[in-house]
Protein backbone atom coordinates (compact mmCIF):
# COMPACT_ATOMS: atom_id res chain seq x y z
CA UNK A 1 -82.53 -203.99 53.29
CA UNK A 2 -84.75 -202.38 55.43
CA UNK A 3 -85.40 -198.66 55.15
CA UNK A 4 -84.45 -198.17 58.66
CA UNK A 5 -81.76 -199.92 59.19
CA UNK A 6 -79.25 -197.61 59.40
CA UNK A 7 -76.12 -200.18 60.56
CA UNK A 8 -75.81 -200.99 56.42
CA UNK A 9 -74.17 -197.90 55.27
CA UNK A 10 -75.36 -198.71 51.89
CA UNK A 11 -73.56 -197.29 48.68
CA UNK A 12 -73.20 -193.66 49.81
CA UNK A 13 -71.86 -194.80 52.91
CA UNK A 14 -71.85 -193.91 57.22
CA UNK A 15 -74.05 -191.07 57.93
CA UNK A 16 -71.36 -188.96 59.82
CA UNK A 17 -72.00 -188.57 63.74
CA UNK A 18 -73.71 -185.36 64.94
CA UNK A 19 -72.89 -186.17 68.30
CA UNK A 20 -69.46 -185.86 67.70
CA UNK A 21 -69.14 -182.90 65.95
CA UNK A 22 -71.77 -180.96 67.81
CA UNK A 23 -75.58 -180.29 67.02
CA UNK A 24 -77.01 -181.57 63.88
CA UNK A 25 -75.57 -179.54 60.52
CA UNK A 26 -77.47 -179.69 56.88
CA UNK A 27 -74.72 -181.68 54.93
CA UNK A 28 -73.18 -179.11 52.43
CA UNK A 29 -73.91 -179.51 48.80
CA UNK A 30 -77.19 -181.77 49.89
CA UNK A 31 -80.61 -180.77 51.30
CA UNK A 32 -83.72 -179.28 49.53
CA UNK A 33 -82.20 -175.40 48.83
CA UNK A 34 -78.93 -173.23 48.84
CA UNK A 35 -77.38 -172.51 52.46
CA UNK A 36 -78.53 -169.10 53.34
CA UNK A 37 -75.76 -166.73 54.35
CA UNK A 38 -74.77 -165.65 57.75
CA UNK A 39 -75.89 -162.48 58.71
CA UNK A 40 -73.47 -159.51 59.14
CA UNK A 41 -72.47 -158.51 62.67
CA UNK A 42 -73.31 -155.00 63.38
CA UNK A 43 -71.18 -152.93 65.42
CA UNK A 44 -73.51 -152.50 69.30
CA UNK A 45 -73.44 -148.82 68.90
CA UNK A 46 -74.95 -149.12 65.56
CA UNK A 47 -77.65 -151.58 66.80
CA UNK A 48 -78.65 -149.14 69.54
CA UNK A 49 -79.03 -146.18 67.34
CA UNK A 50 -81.03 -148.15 64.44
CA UNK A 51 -83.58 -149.06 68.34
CA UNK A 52 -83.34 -145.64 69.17
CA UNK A 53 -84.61 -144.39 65.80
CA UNK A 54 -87.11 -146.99 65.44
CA UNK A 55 -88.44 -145.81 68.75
CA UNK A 56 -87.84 -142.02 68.01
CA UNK A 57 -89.98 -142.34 64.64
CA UNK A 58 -92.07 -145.14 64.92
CA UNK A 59 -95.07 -145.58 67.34
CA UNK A 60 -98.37 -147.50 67.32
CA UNK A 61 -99.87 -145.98 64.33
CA UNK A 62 -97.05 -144.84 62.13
CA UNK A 63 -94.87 -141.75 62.95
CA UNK A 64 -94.97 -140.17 65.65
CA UNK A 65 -95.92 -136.12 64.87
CA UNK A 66 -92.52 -135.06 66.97
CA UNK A 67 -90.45 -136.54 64.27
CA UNK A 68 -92.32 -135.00 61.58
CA UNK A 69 -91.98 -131.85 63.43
CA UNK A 70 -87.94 -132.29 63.00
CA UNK A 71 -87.82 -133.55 59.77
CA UNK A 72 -89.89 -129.99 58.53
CA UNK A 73 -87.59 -128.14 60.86
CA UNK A 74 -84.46 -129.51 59.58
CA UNK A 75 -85.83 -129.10 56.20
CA UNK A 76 -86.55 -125.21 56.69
CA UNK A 77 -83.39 -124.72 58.15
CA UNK A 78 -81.73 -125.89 55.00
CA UNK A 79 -84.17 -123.83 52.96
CA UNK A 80 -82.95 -120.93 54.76
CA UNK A 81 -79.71 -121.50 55.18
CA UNK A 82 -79.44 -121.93 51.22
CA UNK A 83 -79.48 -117.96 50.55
CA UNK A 84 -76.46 -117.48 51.79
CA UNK A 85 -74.10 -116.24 49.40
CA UNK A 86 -70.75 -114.72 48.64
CA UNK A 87 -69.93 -112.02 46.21
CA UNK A 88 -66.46 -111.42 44.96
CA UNK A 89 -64.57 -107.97 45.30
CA UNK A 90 -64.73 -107.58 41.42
CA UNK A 91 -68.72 -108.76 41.41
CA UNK A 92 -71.97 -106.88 41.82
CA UNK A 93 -74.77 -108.98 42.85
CA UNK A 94 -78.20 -108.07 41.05
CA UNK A 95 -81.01 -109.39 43.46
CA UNK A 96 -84.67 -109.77 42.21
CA UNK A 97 -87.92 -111.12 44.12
CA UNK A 98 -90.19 -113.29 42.41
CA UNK A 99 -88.38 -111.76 38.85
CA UNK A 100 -88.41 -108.20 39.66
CA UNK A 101 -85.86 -106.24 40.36
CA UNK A 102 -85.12 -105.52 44.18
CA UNK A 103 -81.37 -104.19 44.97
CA UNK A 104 -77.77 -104.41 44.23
CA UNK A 105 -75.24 -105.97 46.35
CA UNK A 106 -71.36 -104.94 46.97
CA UNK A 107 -69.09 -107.53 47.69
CA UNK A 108 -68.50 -109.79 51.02
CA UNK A 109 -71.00 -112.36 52.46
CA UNK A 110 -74.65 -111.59 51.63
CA UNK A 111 -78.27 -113.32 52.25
CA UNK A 112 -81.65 -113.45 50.42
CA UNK A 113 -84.81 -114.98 50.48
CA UNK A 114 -84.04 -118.33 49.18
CA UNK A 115 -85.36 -118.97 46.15
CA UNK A 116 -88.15 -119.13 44.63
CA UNK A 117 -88.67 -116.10 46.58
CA UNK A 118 -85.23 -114.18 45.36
CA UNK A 119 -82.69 -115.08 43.29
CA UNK A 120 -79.35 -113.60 42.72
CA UNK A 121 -77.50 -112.99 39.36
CA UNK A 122 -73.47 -112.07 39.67
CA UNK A 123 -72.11 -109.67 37.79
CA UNK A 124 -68.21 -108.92 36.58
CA UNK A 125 -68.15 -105.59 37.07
CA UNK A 126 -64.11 -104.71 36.81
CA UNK A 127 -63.68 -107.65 34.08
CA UNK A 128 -62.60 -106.26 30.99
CA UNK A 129 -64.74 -107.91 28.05
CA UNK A 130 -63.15 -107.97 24.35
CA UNK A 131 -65.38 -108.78 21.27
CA UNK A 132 -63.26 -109.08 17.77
CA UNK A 133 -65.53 -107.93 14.80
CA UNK A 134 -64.04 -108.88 11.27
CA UNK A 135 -62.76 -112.33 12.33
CA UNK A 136 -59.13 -112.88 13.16
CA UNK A 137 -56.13 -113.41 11.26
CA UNK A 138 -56.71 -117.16 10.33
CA UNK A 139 -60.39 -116.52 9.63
CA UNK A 140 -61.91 -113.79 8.12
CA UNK A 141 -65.51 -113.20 8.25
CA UNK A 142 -65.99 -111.05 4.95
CA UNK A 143 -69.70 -109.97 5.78
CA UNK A 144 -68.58 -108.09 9.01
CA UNK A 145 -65.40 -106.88 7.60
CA UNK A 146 -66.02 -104.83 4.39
CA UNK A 147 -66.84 -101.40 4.44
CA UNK A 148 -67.92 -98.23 2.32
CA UNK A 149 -65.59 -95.75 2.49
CA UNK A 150 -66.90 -91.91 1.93
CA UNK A 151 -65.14 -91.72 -1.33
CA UNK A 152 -67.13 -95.06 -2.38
CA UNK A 153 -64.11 -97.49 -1.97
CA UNK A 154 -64.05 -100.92 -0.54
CA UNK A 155 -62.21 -101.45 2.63
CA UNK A 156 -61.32 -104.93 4.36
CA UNK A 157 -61.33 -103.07 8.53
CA UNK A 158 -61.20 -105.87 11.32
CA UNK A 159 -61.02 -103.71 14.57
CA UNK A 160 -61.89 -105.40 18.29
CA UNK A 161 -63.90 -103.66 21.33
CA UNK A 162 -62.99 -103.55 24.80
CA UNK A 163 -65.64 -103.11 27.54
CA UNK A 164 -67.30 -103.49 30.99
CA UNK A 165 -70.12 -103.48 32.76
CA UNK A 166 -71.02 -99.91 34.16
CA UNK A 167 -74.72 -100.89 35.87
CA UNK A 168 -75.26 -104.53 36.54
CA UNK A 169 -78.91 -103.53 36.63
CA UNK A 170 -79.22 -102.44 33.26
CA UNK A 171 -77.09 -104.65 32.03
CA UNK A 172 -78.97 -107.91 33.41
CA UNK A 173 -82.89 -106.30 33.06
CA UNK A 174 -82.33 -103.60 29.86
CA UNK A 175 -81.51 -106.40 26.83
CA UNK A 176 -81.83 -110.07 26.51
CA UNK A 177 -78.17 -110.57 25.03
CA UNK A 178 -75.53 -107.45 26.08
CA UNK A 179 -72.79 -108.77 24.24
CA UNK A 180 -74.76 -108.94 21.16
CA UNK A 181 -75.99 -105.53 21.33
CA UNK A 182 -72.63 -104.26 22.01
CA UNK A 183 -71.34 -106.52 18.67
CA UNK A 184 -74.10 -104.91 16.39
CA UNK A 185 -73.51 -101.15 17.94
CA UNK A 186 -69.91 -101.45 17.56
CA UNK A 187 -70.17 -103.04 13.80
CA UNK A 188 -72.62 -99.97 12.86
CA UNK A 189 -70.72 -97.32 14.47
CA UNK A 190 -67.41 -97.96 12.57
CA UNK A 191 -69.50 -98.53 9.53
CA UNK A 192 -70.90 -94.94 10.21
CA UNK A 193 -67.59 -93.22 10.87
CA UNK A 194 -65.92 -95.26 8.27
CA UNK A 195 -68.42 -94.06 5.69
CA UNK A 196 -67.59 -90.43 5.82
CA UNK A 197 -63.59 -90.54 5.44
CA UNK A 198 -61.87 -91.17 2.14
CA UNK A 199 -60.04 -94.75 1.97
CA UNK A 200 -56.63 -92.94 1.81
CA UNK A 201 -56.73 -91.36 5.01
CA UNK A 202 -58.49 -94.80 6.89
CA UNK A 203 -55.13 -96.28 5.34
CA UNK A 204 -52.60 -93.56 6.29
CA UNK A 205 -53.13 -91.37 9.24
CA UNK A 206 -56.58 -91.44 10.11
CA UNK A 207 -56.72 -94.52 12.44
CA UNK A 208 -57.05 -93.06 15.81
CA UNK A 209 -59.84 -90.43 14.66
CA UNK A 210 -61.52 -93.76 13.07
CA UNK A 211 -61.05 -95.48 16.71
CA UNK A 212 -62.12 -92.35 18.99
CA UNK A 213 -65.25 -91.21 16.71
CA UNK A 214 -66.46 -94.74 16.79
CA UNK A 215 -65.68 -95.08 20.40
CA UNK A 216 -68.30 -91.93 21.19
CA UNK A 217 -70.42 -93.28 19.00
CA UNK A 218 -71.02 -96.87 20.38
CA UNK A 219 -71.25 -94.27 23.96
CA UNK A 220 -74.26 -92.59 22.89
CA UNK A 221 -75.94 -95.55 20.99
CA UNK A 222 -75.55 -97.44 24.26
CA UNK A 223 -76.27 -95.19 26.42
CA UNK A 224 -79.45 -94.16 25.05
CA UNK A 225 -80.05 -98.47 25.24
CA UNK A 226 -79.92 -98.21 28.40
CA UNK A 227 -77.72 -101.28 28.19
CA UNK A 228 -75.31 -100.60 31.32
CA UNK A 229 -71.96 -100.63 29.17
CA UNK A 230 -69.20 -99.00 28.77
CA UNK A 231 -66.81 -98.82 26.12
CA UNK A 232 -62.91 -98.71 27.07
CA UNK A 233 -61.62 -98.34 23.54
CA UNK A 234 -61.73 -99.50 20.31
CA UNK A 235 -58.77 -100.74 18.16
CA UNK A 236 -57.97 -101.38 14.37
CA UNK A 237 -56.15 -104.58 14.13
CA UNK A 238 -55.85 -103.93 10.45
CA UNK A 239 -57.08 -101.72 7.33
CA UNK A 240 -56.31 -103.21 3.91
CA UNK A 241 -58.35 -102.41 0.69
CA UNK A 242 -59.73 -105.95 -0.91
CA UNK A 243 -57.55 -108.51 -2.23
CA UNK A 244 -58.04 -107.95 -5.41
CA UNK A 245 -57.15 -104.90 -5.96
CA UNK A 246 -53.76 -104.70 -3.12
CA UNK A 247 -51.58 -103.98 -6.01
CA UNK A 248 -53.14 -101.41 -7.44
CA UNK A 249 -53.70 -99.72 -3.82
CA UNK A 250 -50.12 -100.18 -3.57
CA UNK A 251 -48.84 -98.84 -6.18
CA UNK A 252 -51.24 -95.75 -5.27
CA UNK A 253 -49.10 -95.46 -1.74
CA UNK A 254 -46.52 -95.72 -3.29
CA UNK A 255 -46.95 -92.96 -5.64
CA UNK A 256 -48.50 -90.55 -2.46
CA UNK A 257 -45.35 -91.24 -0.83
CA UNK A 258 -43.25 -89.99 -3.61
CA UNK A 259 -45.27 -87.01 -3.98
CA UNK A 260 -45.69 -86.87 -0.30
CA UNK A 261 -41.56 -86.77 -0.24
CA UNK A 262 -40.83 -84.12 -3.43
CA UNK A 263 -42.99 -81.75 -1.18
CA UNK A 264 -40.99 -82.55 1.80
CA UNK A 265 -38.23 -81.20 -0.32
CA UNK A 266 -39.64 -78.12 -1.66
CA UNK A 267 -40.70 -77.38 1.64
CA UNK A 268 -37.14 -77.52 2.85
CA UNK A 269 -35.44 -75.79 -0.03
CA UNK A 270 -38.09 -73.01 0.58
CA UNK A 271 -37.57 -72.85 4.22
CA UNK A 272 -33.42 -72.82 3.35
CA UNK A 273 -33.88 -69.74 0.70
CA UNK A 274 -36.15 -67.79 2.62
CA UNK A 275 -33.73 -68.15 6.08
CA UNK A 276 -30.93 -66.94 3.52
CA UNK A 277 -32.45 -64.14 2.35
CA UNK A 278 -33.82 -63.45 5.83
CA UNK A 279 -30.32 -63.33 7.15
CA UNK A 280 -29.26 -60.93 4.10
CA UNK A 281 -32.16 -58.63 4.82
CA UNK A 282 -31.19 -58.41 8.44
CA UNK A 283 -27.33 -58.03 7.78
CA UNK A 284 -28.06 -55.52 5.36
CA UNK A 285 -30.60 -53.51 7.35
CA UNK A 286 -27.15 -53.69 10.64
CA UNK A 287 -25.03 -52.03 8.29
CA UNK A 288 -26.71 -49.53 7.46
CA UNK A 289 -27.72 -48.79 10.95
CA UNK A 290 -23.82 -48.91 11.68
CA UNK A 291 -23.27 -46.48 9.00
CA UNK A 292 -26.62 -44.44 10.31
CA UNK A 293 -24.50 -44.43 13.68
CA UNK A 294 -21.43 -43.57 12.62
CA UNK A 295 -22.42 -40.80 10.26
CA UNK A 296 -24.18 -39.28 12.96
CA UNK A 297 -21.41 -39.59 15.78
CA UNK A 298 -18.92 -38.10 12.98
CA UNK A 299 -20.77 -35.45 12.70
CA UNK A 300 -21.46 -34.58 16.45
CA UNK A 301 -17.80 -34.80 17.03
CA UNK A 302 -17.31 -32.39 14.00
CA UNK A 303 -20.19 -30.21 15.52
CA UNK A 304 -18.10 -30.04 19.12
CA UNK A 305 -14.50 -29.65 17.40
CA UNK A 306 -16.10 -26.85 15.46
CA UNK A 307 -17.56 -25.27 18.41
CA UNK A 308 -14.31 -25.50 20.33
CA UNK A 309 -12.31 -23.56 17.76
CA UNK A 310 -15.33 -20.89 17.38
CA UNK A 311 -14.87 -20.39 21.15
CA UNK A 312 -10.60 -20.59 20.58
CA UNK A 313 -11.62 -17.86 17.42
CA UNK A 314 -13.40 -15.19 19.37
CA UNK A 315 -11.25 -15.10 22.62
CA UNK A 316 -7.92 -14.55 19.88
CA UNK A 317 -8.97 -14.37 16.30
CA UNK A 318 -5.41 -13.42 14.95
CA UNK A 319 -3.44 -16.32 16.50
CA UNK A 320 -6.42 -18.91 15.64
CA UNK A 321 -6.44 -17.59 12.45
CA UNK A 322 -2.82 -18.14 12.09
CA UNK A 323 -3.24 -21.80 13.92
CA UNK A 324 -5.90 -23.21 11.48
CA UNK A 325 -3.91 -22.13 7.80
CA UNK A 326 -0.38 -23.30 9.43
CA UNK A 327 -2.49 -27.10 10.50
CA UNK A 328 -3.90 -26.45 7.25
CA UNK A 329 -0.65 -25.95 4.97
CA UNK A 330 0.91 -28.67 6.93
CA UNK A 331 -1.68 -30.92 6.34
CA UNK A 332 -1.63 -30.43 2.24
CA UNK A 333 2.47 -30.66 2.03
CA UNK A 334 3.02 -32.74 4.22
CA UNK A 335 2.43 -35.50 1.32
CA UNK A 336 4.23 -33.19 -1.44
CA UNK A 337 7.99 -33.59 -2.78
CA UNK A 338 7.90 -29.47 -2.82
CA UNK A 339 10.07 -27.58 -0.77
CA UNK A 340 9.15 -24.03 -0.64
CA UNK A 341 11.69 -21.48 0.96
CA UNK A 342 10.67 -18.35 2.09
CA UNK A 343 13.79 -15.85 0.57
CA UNK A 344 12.70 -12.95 3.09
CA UNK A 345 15.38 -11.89 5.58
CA UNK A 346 17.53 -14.79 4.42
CA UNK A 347 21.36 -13.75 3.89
CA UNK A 348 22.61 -17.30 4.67
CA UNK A 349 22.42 -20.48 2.03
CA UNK A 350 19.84 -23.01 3.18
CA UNK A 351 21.04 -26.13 3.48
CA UNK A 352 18.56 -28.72 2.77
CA UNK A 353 18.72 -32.78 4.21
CA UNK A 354 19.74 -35.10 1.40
CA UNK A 355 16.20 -37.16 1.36
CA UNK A 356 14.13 -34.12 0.82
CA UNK A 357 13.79 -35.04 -2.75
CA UNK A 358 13.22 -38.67 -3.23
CA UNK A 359 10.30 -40.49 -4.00
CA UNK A 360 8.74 -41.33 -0.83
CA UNK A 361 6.38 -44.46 -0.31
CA UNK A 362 2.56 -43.73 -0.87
CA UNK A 363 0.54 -44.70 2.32
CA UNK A 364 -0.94 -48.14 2.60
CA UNK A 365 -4.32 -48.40 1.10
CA UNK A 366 -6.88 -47.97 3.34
CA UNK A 367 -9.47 -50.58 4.08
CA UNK A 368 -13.15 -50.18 1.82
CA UNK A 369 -15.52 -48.23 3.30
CA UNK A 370 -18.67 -49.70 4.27
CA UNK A 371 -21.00 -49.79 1.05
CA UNK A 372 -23.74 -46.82 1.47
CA UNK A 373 -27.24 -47.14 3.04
CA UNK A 374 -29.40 -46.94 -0.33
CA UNK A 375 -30.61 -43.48 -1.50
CA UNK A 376 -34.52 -41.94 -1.87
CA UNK A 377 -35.60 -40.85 -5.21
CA UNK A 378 -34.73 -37.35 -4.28
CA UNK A 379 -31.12 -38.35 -3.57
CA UNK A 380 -31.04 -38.21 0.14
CA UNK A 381 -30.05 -41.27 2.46
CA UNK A 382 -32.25 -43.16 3.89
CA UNK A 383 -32.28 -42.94 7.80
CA UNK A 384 -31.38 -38.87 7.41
């Protein structure tokens, strides 16, 4: 078999016919190498722009120097535009160029140099910042948490600090770590003020001194820092003595409150005798007044009645004369069972009513007198 003969189609057999199907193809699967792929289409547009850019950028030896004009414009813009910034109603912005220290911002939209020029550090200004000293309730850090008292007790005191920042450029530029420095002035502060007040009075009553004395405190220390803080309050979460000794410190309370309670009671048995004598004193000191007044007004009226009858007496003597011992006599037998009959010019019997002789019924008693205003050693009344 020749090796041209191509009319024996041999073992494999017909080669197929290239005129039928079109212009010659590689058979699939045969050849000397894999089929390359077909290249993507591109959309025209696309095409153009890659031409355009090729012609923009490239020339006959390299880039052209108008595109690498653009590209360092485009670049600078960006540069530029990258210091804009916005700062929030409750921020401060602290602006420094090339590290130092250059202004302070308010809020809105603002613009530096961009960096490396300036930079800009935001600062919380209205945030209120809260640092717990002592640990919390599930963990309790003794070392921060124990305390002298000033009569050389032990006392377990967690307490927490509120603050803010007062001047975001002492705060950012004065210390490396703010909250830090506020955690160790606030720790030493309370230490201080706890240190000169007996445990008793930390445990009773004497919490809010304990909170405002430390509060100044930590205000000075701070402000003499420089540190650009300041402190809203501080508050004692809780006072306890050690845990060793609770019972003991408890049965101590208790005891305080007992006494604390019998003195309460004194107090208000004193307070109830003194009122009552008080009230004796003054009732005592009326009545005699009242018999001050009415001795004296007796005695005016007895004054003017006298005078009135002095005046009767010396216009008629005789008949006043005669007036006063009649009132008189009538006055004394009036309450006498006597009957006394004047026998002078009498020629007739008297006749006398049938009742003139019996026993006749003593006046009711009349009411006590008011007792007597007390009497001076030489026997006269006091008030005369």
């Amino acid at each position: 078999m020749p090796w041209n003969d191509n009319a024996n189609p041999g073992p494999w057999g017909s080669p197929p016919d290239d005129r039928r199907d079109g212009p010659p193809r590689r058979p699939e699967g045969g050849g000397r190498g894999p089929r390359r792929p077909e290249r993507p289409q591109f959309d025209p547009d696309v095409e153009r722009l890659k031409v355009r850019l090729r012609r923009f950028f490239g020339g006959p030896g390299g880039m052209r120097p108008g595109a690498i004009g653009a590209i360092i414009g485009g670049v600078a813009i960006l540069w530029l535009l990258s210091g804009l910034y916005v700062v929030q109603p409750n921020e401060r912005a602290v602006v420094t160029t090339f590290g130092a220290y250059s202004r302070t911002e308010d809020p809105g939209l603002r613009y530096h140099l961009p960096a490396p020029v300036e930079r800009v550090e935001k600062v919380p200004v209205t945030t209120l910042n809260r640092i717990d000293i002592g640990g919390t309730a599930d963990a309790d850090v003794p070392q921060e948490s124990l305390m002298l008292t000033g009569d050389e007790n032990i006392i377990n005191l967690d307490f927490s600090v509120t603050w803010r920042i007062d001047d975001p450029k002492q705060y950012v530029f004065a210390t490396r770590g703010p909250e830090e420095a506020v955690k160790a002035v606030a720790e030493s502060s309370v230490r201080e003020v706890v240190g000169k007040m007996p445990l008793q009075q930390i445990l009773t009553r004497g919490r809010g001194q304990v909170q405002t004395q430390s509060a100044e405190l930590m205000q000075r220390i701070l402000n003499s820092w420089g540190v650009g803080v300041s402190v809203v309050e501080v508050q004692i979460r809780s006072a306890n003595p050690p845990q060793e000794v609770v019972a003991a410190f408890r049965e101590v309370a208790n005891a305080g409150q007992d006494a604390e309670s019998a003195v309460n009671e004194a107090n208000a048995y004193r307070n109830r005798v003194v009122n009552e004598a008080k009230g004796d004193a003054a009732r005592i000191v009326q009545s005699a007044q009242g018999y001050r007044e009415q001795s004296v007004r007796e005695a005016l009226g007895d004054a003017a009645r006298f005078n009135q009858i002095y005046g009767e007496y010396r216009r008629a003597p005789g008949v006043t004369r005669e007036r006063l011992y009649l009132e008189t006599m009538e006055r004394v037998l009036g309450k006498s069972n006597k009957v006394i009959i004047d026998g002078k010019g009498v020629t007739a019997p008297v006749v006398l009513p049938p009742d003139v002789f019996q026993r006749r019924t003593p006046p009711a008693a009349a009411p006590a007198p008011e007792p007597a205003p007390p009497q001076s050693a030489d026997g006269r009344r006091s008030g005369q």
